[in-house]
Protein backbone atom coordinates (compact mmCIF):
# COMPACT_ATOMS: atom_id res chain seq x y z
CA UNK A 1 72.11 214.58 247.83
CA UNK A 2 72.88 217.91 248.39
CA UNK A 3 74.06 216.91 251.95
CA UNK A 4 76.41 215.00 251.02
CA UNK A 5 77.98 216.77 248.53
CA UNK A 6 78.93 219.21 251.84
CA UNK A 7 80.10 216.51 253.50
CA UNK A 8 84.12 217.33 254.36
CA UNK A 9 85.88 214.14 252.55
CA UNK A 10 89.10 213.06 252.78
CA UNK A 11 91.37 214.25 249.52
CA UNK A 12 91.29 210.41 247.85
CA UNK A 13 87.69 210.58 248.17
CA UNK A 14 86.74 214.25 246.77
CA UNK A 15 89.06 213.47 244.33
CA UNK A 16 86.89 210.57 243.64
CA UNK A 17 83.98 212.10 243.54
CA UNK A 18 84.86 215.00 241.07
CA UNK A 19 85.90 211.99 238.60
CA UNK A 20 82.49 210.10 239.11
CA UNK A 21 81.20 213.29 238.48
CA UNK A 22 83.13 213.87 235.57
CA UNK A 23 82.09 210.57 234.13
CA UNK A 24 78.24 211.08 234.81
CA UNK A 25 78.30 214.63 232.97
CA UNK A 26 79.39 212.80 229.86
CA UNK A 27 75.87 211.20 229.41
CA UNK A 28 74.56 215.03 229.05
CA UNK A 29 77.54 216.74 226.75
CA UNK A 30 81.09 215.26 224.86
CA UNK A 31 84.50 215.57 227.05
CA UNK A 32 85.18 218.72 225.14
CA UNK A 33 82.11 220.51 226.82
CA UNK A 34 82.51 219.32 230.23
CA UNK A 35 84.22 222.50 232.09
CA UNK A 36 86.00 222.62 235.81
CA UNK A 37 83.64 224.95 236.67
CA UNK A 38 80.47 222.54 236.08
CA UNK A 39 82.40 219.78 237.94
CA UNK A 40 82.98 222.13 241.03
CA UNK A 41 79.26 223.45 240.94
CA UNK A 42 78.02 219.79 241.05
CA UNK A 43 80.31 219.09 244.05
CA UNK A 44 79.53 222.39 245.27
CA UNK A 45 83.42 222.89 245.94
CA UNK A 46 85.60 226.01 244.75
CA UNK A 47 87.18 225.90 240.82
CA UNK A 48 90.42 225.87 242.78
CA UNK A 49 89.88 222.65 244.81
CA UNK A 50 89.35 220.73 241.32
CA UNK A 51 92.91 222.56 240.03
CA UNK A 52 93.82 221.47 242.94
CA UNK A 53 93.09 217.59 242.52
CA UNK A 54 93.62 217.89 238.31
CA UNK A 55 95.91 220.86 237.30
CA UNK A 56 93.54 222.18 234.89
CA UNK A 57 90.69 221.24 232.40
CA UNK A 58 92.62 218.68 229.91
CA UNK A 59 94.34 216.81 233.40
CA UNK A 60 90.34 216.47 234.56
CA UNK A 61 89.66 215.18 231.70
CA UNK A 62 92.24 213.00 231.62
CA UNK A 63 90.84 211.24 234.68
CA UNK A 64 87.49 211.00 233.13
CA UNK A 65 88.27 209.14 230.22
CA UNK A 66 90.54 207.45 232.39
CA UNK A 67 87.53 206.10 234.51
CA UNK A 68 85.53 205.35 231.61
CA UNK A 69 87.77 203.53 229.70
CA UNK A 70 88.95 201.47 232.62
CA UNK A 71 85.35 200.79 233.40
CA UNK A 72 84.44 199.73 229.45
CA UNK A 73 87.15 197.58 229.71
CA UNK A 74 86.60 196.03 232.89
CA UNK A 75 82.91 195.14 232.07
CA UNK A 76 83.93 193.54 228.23
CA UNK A 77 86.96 191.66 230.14
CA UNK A 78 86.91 187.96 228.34
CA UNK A 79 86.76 184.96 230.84
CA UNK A 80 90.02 183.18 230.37
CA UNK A 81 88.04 179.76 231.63
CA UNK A 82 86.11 180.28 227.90
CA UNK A 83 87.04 178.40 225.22
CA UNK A 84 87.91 180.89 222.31
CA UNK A 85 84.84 181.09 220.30
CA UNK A 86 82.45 181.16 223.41
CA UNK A 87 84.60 183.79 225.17
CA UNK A 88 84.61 186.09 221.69
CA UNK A 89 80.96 185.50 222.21
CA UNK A 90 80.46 186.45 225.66
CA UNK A 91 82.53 189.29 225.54
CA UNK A 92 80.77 190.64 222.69
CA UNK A 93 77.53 190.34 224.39
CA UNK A 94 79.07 192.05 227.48
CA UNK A 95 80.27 194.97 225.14
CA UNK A 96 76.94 195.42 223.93
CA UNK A 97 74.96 195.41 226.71
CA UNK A 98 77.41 198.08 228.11
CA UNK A 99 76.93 200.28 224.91
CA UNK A 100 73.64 200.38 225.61
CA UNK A 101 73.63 200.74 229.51
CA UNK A 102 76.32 203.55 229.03
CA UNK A 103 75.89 204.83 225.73
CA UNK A 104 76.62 208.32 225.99
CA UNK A 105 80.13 207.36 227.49
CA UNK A 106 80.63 204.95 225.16
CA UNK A 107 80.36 207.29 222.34
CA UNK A 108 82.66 210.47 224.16
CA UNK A 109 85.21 207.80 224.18
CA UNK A 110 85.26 206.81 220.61
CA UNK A 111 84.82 210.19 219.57
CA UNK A 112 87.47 211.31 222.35
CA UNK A 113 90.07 210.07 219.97
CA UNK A 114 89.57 213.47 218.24
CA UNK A 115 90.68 215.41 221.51
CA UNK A 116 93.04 217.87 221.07
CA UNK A 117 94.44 216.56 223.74
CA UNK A 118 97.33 214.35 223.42
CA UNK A 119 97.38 212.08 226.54
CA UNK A 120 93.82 212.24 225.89
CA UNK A 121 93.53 210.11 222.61
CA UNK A 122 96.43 208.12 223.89
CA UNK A 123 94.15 206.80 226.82
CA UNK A 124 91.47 205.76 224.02
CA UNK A 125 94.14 203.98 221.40
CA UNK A 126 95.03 202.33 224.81
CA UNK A 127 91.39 200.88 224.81
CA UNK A 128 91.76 199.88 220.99
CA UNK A 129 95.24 198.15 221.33
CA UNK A 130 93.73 196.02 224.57
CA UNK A 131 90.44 195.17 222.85
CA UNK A 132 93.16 193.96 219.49
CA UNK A 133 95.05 192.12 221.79
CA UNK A 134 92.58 190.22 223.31
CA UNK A 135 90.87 189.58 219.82
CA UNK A 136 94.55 188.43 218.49
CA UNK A 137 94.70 185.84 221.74
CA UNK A 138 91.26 183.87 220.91
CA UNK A 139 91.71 183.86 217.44
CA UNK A 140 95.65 182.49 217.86
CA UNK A 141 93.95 180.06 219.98
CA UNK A 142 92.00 178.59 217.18
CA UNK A 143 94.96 178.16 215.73
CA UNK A 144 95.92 181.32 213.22
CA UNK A 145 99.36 182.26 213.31
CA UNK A 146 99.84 185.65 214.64
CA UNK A 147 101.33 187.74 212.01
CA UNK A 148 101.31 191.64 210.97
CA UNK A 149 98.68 190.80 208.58
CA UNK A 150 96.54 189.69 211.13
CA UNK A 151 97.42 191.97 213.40
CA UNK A 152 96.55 194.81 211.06
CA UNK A 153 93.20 193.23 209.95
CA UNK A 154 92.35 192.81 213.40
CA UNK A 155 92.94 196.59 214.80
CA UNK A 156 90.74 197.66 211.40
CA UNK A 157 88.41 195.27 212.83
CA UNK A 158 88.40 197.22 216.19
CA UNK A 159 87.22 200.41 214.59
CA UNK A 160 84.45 199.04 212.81
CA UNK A 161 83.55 197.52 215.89
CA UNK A 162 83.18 201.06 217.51
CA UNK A 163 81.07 202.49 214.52
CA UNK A 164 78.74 199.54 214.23
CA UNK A 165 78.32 199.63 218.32
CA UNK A 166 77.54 203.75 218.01
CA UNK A 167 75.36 202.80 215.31
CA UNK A 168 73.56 199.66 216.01
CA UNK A 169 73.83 199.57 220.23
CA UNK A 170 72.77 203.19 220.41
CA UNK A 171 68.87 204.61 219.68
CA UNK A 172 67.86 201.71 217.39
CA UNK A 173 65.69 199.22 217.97
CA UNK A 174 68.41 196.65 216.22
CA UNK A 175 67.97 193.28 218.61
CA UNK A 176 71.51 192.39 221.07
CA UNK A 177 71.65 189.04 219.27
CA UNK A 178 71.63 190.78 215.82
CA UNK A 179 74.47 193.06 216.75
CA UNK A 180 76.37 190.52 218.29
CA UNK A 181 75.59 187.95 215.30
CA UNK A 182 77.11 191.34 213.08
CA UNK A 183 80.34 191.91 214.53
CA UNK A 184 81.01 187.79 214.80
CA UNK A 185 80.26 187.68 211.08
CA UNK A 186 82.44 190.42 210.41
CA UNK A 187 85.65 189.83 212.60
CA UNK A 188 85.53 186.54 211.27
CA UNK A 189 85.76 188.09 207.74
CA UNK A 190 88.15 190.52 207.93
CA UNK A 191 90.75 187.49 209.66
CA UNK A 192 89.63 184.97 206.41
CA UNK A 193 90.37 187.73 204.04
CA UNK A 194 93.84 187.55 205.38
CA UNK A 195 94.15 184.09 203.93
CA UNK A 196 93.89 182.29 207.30
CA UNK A 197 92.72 178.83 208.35
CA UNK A 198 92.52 177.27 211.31
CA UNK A 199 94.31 173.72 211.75
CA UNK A 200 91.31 172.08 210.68
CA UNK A 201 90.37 174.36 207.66
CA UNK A 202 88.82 177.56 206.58
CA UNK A 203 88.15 180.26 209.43
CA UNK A 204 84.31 180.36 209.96
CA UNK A 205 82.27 181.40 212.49
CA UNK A 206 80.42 178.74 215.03
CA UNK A 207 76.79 178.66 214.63
């Protein structure tokens, strides 16, 4: 490993590299505590080269959550070929099993959003206004008119989301299904207490 850490790369792919890097230290220590000095030790490469690449501490960190919110998003992505209630279902159980494959990312991004860093937190809210979005699209599809209301219930819905998945997906012993079965029940509620139906009736959850 070492070897290759010595090995002369070309700038796109140090640059690269002292983001993976980046990423992988967050499963040790929050964003906050990752330094450019740790990242430039692991890559065994000068503190300058990573100013170089970043600017300083909050621009490498920028990258980092960057990566890892690109990557959370990527792997939770719904499949448009779905119908609405299987592809709230499947991406559910895709955002689970990533909470608890990359846990310790997962939770330095939803507790990045106290960053004193502004672009920072804007990179996470990013995150919160895609997963909203793609919420609002199923449940529009099941025919609920998109309105404020909805919109508002919907983006509450989001951050309960992220404190039952750093509570339930990460050390307990609380089954995938259960989880999953938890945050159906619940986003379900939260758009019925905002008086909606679907064109058949009350909003309810398949079984």
């Amino acid at each position: 490993m070492a070897t290759s850490r010595r090995t002369r790369l070309r700038p796109e792919e140090r640059r690269d590299q002292l983001v993976a890097l980046g990423v992988a230290t967050l499963a040790n220590r929050p964003l906050s505590e990752v330094t450019v000095e740790e990242i430039a030790a692991e890559a065994e490469v000068s503190t300058g080269l990573v100013y170089y690449y970043f600017g300083s501490k909050n621009g490498l960190h920028h990258e980092i959550v960057l990566r890892a919110r690109d990557s959370m998003l990527h792997a939770s992505e719904p499949r448009a070929e779905l119908p609405p209630l299987d592809r709230l279902h499947d991406t559910l159980e895709r955002l689970v099993t990533y909470v608890r494959e990359h846990g310790p990312t997962f939770y330095s991004l939803v507790r990045g959003a106290a960053s004193g860093d502004e672009e920072v937190r804007e990179l996470i809210e990013s995150a919160r206004r895609e997963q909203t979005e793609r919420v609002v699209a199923a449940v529009t599809e099941m025919g609920v008119q998109d309105t404020p209301m909805l919109r508002m219930a919907l983006r509450s819905w989001v951050a309960l989301a992220e404190q039952a998945l750093v509570d339930g997906g990460l050390n307990t012993d609380i089954p995938a299904a259960d989880l999953i079965a938890y945050l159906e029940s619940s986003m379900f509620g939260v758009v019925s207490a905002t008086g909606a139906q679907l064109e058949a009736g009350p909003l309810t959850a398949s079984t």
